[in-house]
N, C-alpha and C. Protein backbone atom coordinates (compact mmCIF):
# COMPACT_ATOMS: atom_id res chain seq x y z
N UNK A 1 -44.06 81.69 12.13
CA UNK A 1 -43.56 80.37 12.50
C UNK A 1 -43.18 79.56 11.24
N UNK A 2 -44.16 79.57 10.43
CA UNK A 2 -44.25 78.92 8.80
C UNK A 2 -42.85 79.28 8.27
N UNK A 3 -42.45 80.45 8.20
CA UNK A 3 -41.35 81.44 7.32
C UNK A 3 -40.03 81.10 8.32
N UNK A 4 -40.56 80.90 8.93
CA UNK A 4 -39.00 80.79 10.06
C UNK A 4 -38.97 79.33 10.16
N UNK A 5 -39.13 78.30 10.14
CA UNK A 5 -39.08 77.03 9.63
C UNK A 5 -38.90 76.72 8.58
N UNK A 6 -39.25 77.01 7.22
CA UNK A 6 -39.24 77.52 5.30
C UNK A 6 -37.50 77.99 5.82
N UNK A 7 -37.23 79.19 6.34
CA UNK A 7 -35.54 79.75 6.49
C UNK A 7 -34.78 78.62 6.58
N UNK A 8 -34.93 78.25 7.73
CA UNK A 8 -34.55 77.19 8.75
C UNK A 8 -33.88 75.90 7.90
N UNK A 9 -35.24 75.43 7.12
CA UNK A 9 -34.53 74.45 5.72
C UNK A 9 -34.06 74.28 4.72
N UNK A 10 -34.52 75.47 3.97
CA UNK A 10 -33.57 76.18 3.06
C UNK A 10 -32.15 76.51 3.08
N UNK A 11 -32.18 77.26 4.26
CA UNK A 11 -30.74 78.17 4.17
C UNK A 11 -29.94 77.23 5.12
N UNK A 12 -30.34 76.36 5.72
CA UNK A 12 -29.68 75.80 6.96
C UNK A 12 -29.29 74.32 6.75
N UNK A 13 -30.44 73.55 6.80
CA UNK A 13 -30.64 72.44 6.50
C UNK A 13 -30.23 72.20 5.17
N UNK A 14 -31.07 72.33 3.93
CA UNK A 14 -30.30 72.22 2.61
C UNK A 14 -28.95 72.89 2.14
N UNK A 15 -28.67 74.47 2.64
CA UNK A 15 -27.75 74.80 1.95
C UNK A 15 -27.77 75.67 1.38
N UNK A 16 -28.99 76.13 0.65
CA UNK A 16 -29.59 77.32 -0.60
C UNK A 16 -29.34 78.36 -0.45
N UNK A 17 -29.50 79.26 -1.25
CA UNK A 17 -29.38 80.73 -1.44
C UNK A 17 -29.86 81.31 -2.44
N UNK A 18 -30.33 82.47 -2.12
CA UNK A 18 -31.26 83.04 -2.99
C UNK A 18 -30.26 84.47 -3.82
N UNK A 19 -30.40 84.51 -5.14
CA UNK A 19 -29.72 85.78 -5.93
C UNK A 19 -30.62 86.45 -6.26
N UNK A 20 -30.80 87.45 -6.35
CA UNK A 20 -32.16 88.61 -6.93
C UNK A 20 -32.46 88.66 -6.23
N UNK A 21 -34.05 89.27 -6.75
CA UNK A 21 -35.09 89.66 -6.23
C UNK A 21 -36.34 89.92 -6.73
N UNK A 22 -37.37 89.44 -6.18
CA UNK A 22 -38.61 89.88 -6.74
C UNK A 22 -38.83 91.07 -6.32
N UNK A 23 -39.90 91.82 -7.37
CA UNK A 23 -40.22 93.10 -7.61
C UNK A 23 -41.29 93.22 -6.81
N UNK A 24 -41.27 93.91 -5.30
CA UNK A 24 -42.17 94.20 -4.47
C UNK A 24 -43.50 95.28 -5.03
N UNK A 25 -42.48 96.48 -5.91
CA UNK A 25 -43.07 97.55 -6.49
C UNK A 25 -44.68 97.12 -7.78
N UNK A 26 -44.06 95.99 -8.56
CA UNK A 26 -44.70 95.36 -9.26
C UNK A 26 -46.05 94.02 -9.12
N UNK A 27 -47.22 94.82 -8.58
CA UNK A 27 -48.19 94.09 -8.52
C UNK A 27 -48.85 92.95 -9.28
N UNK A 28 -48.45 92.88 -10.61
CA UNK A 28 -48.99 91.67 -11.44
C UNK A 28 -47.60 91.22 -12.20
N UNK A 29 -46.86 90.04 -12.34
CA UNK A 29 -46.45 89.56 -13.28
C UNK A 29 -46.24 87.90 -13.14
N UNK A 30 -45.44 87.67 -14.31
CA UNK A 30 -45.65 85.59 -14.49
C UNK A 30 -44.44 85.38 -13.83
N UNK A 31 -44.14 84.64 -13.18
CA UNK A 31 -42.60 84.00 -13.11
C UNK A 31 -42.76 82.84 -13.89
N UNK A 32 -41.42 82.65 -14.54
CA UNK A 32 -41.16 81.62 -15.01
C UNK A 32 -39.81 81.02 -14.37
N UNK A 33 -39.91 79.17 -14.53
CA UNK A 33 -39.16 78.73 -13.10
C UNK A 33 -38.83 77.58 -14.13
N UNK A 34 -37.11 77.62 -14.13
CA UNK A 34 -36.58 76.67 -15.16
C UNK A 34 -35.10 76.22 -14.58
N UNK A 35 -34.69 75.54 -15.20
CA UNK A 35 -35.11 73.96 -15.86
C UNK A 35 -36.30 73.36 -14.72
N UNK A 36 -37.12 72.51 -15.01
CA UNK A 36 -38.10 71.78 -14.45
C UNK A 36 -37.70 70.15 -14.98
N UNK A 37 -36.76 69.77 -13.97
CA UNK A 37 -36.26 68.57 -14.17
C UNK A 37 -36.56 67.60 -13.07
N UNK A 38 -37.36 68.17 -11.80
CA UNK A 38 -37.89 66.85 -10.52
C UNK A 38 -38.91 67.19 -9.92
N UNK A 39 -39.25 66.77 -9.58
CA UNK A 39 -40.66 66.90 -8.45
C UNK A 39 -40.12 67.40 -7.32
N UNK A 40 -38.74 67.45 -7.02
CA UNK A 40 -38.37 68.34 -5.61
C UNK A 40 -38.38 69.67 -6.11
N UNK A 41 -38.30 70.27 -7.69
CA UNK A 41 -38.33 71.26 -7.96
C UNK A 41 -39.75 71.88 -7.12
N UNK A 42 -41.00 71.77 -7.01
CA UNK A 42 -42.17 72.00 -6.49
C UNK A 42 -41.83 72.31 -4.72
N UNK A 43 -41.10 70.82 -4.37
CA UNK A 43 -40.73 72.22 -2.82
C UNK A 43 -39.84 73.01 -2.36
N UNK A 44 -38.63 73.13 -3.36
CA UNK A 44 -37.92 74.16 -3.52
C UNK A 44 -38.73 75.45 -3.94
N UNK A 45 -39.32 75.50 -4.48
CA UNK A 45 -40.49 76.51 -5.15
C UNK A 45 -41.48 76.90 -3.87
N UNK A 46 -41.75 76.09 -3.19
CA UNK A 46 -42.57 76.38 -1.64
C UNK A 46 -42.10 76.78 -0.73
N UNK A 47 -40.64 76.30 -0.69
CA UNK A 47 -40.08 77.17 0.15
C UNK A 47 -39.62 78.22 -0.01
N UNK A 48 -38.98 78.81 -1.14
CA UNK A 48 -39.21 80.35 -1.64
C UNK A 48 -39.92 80.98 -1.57
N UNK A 49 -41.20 80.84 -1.92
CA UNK A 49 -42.47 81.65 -1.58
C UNK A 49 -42.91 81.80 -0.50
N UNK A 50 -42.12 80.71 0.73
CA UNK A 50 -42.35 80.60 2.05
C UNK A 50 -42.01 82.05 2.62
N UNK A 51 -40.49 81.43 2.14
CA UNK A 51 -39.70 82.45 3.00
C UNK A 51 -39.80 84.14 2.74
N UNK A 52 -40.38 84.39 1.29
CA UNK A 52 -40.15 85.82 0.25
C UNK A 52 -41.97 86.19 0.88
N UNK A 53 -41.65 87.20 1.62
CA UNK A 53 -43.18 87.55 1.37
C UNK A 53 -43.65 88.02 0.55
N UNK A 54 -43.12 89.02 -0.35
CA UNK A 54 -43.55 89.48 -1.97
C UNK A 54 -44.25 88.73 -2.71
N UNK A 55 -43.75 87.30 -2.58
CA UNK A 55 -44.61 86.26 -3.41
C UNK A 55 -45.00 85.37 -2.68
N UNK A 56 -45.65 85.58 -1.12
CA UNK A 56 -46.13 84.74 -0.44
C UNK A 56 -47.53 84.28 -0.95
N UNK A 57 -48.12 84.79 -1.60
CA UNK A 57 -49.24 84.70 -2.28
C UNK A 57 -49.23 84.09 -4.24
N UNK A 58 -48.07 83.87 -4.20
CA UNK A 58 -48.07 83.80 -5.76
C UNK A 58 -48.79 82.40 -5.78
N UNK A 59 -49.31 82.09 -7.11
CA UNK A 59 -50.47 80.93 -7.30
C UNK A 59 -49.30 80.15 -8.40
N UNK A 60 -49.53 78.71 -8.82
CA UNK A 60 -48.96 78.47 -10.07
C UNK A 60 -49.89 77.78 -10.44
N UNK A 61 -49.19 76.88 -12.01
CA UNK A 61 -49.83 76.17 -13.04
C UNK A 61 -49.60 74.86 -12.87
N UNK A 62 -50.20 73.93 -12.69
CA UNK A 62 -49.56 71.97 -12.43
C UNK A 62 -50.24 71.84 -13.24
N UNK A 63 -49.79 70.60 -13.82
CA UNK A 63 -50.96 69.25 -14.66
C UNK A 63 -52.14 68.96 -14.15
N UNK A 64 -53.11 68.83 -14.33
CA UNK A 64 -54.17 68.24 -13.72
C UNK A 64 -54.40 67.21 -12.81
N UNK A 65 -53.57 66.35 -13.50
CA UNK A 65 -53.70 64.78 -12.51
C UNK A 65 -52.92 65.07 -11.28
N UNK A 66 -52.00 66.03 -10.71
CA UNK A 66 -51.86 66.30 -9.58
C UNK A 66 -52.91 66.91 -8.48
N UNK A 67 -53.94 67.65 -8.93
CA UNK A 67 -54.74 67.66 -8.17
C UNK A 67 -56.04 66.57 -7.87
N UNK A 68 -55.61 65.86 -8.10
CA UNK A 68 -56.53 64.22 -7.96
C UNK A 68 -55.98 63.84 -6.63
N UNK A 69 -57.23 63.17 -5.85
CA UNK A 69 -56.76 62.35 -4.64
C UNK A 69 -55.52 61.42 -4.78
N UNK A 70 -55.37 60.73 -3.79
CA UNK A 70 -54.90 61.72 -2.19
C UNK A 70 -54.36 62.70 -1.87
N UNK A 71 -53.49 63.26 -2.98
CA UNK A 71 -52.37 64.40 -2.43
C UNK A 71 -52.80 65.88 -2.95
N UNK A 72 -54.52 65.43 -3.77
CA UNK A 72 -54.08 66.84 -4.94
C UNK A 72 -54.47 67.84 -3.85
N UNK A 73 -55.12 67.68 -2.45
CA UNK A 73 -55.63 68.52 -1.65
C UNK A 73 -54.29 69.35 -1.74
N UNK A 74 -53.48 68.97 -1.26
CA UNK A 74 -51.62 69.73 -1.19
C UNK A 74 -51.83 70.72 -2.25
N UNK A 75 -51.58 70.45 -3.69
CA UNK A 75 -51.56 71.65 -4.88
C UNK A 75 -52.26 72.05 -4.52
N UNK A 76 -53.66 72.23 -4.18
CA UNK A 76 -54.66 73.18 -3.82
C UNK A 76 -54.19 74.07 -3.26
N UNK A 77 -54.08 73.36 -1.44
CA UNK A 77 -53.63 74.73 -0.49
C UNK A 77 -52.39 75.36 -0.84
N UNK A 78 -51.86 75.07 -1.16
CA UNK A 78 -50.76 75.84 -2.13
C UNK A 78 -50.49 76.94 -2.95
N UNK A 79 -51.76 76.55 -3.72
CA UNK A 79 -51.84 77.79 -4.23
C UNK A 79 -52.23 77.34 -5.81
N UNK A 80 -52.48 76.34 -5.95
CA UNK A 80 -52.32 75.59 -7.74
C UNK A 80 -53.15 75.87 -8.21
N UNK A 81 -53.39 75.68 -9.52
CA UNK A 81 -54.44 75.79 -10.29
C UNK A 81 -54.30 74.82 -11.70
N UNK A 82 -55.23 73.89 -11.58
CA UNK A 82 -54.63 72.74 -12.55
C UNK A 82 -55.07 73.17 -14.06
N UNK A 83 -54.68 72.49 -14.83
CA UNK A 83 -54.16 73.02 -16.04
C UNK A 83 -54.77 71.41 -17.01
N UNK A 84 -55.64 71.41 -17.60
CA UNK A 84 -55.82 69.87 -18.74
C UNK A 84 -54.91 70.43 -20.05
N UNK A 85 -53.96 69.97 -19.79
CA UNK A 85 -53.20 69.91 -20.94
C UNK A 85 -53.86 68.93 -22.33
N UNK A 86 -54.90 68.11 -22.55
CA UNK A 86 -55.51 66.97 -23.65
C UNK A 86 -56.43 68.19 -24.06
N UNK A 87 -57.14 69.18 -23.42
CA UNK A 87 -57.95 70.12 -23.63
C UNK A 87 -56.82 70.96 -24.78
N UNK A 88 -57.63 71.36 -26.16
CA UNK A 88 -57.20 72.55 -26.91
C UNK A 88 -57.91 73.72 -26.53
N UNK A 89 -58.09 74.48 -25.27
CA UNK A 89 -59.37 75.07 -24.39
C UNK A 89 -57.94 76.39 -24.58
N UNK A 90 -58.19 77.89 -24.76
CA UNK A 90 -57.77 79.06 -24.39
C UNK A 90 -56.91 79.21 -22.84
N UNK A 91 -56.22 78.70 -22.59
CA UNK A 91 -55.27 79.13 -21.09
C UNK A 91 -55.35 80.03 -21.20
N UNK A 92 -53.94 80.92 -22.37
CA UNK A 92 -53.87 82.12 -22.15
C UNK A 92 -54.84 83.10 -22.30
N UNK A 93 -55.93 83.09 -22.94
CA UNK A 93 -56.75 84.15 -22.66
C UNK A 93 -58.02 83.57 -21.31
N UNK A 94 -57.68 82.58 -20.94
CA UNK A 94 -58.13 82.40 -19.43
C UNK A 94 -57.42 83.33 -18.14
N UNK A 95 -56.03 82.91 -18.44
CA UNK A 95 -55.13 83.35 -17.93
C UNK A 95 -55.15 84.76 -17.77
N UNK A 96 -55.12 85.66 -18.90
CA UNK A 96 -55.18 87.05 -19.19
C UNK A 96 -56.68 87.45 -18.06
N UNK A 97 -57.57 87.16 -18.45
CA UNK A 97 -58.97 87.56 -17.71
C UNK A 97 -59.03 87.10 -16.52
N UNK A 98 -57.77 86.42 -15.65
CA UNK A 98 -57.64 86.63 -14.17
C UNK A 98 -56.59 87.72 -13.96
N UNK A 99 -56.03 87.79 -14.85
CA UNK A 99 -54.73 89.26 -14.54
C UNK A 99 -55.79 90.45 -14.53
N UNK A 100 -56.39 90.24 -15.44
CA UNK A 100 -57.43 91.89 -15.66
C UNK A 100 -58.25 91.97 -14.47
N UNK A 101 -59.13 90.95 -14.03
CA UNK A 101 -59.81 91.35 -12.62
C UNK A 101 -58.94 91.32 -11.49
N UNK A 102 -57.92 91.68 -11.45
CA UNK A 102 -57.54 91.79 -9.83
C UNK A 102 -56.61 92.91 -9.94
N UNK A 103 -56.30 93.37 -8.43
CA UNK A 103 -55.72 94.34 -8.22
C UNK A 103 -54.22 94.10 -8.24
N UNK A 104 -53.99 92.68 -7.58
CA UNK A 104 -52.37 92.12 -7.61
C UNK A 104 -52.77 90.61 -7.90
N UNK A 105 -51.57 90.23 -8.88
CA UNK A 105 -51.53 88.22 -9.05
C UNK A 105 -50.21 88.50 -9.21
N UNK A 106 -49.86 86.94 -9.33
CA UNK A 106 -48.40 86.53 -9.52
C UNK A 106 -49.01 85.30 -9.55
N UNK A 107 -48.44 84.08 -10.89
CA UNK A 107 -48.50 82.97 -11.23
C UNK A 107 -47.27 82.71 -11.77
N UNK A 108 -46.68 81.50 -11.26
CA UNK A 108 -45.81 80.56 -11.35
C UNK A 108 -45.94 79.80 -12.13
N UNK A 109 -44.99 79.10 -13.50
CA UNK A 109 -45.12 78.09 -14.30
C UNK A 109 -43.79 77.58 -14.72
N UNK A 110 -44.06 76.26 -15.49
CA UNK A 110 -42.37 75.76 -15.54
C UNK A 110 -42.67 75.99 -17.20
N UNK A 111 -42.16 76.90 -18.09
CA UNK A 111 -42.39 76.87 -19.56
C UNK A 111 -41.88 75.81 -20.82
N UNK A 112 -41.65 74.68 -19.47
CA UNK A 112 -41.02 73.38 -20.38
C UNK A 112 -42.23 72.52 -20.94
N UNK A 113 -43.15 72.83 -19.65
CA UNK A 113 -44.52 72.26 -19.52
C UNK A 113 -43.72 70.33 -19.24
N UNK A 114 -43.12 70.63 -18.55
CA UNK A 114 -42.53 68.95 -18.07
C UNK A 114 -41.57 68.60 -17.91
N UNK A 115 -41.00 67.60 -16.93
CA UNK A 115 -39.78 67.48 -16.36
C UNK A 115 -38.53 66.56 -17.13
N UNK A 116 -39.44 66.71 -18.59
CA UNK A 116 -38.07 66.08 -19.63
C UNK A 116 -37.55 66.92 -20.00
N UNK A 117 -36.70 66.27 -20.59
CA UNK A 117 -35.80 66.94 -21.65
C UNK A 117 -36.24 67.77 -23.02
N UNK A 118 -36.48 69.12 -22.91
CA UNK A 118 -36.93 69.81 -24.48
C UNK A 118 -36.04 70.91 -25.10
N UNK A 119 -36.51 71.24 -25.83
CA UNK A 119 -35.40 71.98 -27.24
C UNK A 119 -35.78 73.27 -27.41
N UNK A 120 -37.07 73.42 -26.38
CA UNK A 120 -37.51 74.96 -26.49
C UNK A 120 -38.59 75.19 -25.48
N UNK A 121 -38.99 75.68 -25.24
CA UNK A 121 -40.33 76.20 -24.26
C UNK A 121 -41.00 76.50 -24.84
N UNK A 122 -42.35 75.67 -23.98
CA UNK A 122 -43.57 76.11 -24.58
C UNK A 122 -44.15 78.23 -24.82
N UNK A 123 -44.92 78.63 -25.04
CA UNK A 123 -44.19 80.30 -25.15
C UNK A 123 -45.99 80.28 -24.57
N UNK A 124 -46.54 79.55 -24.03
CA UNK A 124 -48.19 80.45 -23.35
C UNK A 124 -47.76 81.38 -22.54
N UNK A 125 -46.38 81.42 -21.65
CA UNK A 125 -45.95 82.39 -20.12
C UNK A 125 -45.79 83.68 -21.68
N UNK A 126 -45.18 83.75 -22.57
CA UNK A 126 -44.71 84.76 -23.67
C UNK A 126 -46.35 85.44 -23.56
N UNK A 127 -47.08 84.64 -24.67
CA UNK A 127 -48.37 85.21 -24.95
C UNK A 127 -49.58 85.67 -23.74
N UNK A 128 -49.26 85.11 -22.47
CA UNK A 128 -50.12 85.71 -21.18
C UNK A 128 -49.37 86.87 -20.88
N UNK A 129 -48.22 87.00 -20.76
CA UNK A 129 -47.75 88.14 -20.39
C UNK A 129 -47.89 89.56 -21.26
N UNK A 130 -47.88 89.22 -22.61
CA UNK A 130 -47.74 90.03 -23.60
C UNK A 130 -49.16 90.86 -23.89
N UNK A 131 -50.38 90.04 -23.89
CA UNK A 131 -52.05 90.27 -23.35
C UNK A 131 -51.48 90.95 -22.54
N UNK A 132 -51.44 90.51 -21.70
CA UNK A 132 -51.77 90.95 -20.12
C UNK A 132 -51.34 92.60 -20.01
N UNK A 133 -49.98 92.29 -20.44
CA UNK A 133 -49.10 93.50 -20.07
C UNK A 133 -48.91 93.50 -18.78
N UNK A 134 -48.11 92.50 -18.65
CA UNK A 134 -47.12 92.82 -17.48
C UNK A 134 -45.92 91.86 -17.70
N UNK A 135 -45.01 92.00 -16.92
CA UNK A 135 -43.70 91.64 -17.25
C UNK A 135 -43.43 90.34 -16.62
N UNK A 136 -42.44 89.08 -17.33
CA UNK A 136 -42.10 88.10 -16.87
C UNK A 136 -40.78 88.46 -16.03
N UNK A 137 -41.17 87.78 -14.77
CA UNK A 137 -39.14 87.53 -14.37
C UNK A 137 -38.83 85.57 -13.88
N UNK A 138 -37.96 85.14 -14.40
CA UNK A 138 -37.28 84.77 -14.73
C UNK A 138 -36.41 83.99 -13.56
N UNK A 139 -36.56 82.99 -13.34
CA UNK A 139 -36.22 82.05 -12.05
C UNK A 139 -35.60 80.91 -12.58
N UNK A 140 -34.24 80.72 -12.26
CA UNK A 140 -33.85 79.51 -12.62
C UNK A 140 -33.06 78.62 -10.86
N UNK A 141 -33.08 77.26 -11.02
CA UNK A 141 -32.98 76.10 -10.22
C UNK A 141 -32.04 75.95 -10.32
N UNK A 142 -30.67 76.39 -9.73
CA UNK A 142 -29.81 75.51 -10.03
C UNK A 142 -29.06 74.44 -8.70
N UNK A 143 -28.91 73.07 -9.03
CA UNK A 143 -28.84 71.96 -7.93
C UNK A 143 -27.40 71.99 -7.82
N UNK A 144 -26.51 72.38 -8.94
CA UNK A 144 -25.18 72.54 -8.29
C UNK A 144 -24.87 73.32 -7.84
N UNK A 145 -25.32 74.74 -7.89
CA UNK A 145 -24.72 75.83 -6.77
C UNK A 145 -25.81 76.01 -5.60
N UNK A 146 -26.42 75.09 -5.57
CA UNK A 146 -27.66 75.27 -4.56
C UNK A 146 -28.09 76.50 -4.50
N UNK A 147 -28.55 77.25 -5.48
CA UNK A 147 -28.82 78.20 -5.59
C UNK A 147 -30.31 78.91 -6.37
N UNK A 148 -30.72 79.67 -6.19
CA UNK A 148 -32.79 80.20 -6.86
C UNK A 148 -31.87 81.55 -7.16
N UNK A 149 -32.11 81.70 -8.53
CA UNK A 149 -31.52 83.07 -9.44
C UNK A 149 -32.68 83.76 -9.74
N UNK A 150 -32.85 84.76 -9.32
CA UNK A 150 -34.16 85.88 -9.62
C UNK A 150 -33.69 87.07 -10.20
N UNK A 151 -33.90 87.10 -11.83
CA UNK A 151 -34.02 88.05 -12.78
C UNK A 151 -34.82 89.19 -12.69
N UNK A 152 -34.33 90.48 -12.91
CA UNK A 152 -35.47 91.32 -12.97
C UNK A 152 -36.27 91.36 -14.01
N UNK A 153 -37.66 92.02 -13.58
CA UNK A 153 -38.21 91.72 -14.80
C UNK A 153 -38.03 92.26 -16.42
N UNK A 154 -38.53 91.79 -17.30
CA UNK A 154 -38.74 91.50 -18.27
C UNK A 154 -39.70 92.07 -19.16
N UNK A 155 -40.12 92.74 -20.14
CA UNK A 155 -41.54 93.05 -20.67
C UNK A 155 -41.09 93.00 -22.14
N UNK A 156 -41.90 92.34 -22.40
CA UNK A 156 -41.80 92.05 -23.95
C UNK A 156 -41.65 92.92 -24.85
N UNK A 157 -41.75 92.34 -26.35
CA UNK A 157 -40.70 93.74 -26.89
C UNK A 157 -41.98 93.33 -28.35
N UNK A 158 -41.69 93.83 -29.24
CA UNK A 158 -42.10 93.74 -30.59
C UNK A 158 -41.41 92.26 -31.56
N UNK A 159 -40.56 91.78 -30.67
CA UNK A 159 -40.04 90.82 -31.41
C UNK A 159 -39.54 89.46 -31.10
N UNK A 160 -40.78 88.82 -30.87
CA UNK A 160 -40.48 87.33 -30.42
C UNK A 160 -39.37 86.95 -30.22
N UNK A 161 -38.54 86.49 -31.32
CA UNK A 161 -37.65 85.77 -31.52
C UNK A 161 -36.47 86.36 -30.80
N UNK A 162 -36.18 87.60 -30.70
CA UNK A 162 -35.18 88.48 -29.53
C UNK A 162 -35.61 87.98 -28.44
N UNK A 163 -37.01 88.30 -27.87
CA UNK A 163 -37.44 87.97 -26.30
C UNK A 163 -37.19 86.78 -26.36
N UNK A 164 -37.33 85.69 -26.98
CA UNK A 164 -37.11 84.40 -26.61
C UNK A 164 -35.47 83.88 -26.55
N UNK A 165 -34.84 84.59 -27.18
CA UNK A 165 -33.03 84.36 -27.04
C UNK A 165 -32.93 85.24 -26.00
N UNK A 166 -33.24 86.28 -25.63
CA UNK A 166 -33.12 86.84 -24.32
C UNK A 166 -33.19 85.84 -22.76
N UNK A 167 -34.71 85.31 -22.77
CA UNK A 167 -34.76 84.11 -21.91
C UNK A 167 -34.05 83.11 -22.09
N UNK A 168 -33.95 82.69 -22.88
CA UNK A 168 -33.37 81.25 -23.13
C UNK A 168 -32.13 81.47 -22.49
N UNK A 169 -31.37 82.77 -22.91
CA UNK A 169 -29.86 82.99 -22.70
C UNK A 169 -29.73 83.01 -20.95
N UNK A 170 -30.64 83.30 -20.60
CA UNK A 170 -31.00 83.39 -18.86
C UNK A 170 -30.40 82.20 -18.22
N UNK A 171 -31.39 81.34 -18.70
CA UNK A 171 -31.64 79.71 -18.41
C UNK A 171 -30.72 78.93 -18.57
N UNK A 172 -29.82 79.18 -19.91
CA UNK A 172 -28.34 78.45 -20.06
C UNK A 172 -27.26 78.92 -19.20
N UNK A 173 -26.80 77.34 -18.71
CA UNK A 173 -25.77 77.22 -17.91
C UNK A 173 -26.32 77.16 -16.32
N UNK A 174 -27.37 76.95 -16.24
CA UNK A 174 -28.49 76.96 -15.05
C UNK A 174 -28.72 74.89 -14.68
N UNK A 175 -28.50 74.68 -13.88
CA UNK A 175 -27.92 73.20 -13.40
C UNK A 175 -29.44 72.57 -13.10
N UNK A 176 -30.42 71.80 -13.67
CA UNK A 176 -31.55 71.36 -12.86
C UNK A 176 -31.28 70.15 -11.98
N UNK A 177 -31.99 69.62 -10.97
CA UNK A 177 -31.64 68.30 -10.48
C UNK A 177 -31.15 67.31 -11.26
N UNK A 178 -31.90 67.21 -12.87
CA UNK A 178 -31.85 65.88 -13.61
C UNK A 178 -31.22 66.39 -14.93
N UNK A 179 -29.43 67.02 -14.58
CA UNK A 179 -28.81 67.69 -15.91
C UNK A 179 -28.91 67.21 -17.11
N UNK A 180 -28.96 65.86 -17.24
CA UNK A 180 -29.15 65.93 -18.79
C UNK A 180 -30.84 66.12 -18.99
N UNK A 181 -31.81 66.77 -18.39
CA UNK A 181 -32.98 67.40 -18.64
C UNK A 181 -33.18 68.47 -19.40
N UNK A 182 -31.59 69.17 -18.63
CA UNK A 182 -31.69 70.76 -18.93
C UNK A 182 -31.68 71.52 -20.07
N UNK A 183 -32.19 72.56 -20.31
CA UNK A 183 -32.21 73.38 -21.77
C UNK A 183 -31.04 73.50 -22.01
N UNK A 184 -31.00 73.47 -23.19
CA UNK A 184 -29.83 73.69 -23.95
C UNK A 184 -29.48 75.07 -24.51
């Protein structure tokens, strides 16, 4: 009923369309979900996971102060997991030691770490994945073609600075709600 209502507004009501695909075959990896330029980005993101059962289960990363009353109950059932960004506390090797105990995850994050305008991404999705060993794929928003672009995945290489012009190159030309937000 959930998934057929999620269709219903997506594809009908808004307009959207989905390119790619997530990797059914592939039991653990990060998505990363860019530009992160609005807070509608979050139910565009719900309704994808609505509709995709592959990642009907995927969890993500929010700020903390979203899971604070009244609404933080919402990020919860959702699937969130809040994040104190003022903390200098280990994520990624937090992060890593929930990939290692389970049989399947998938976590969601925006690698801008915020809905301004920045010059680079934060790289914790780089260094959890790279621990971890498993592969990022690669989701971008775009509000002018009403469109969710799903990259295949990704697995890091020996050389930062390649993997990171690799992504980046993804992400450019990718439309967020709030364009002058968007990566450059």
């Amino acid at each position: 009923m959930f998934r057929s209502l999620s269709k219903f507004i997506y594809f009908k009501l808004i307009g959207w369309k989905i390119t790619g695909r997530f990797p059914k075959e592939i039991k653990k990896y990060i998505i990363i979900v860019a530009p992160h330029t609005s807070g509608l980005d979050f139910f565009v993101g719900i309704l994808v996971r609505s509709i995709l059962p592959e990642i009907g289960k995927a969890k993500y990363l929010g700020k903390k102060e979203l899971f604070k009353p009244p609404l933080g109950w919402i990020f919860k059932a959702t699937g969130g997991y809040p994040v104190d960004r003022s903390k200098h506390s280990n994520l990624v090797d937090a992060i890593v030691e929930i990939f290692e105990s389970k049989e399947e995850f998938v976590i969601a994050l925006a690698p801008e770490g915020t809905r301004k305008r920045v010059d680079k991404l934060k790289t914790g999705f780089y260094y959890i994945a790279k621990k971890a060993k498993i592969p990022i794929v690669m989701v971008g928003f775009d509000y002018e073609k009403k469109e969710v672009f799903v990259k295949e995945p990704f697995s890091t290489s020996e050389n930062f600075e390649d993997d990171m012009v690799t992504i980046m190159k993804f992400f450019r030309g990718i439309t967020g709600k709030k364009p002058e937000y968007g990566l450059e």
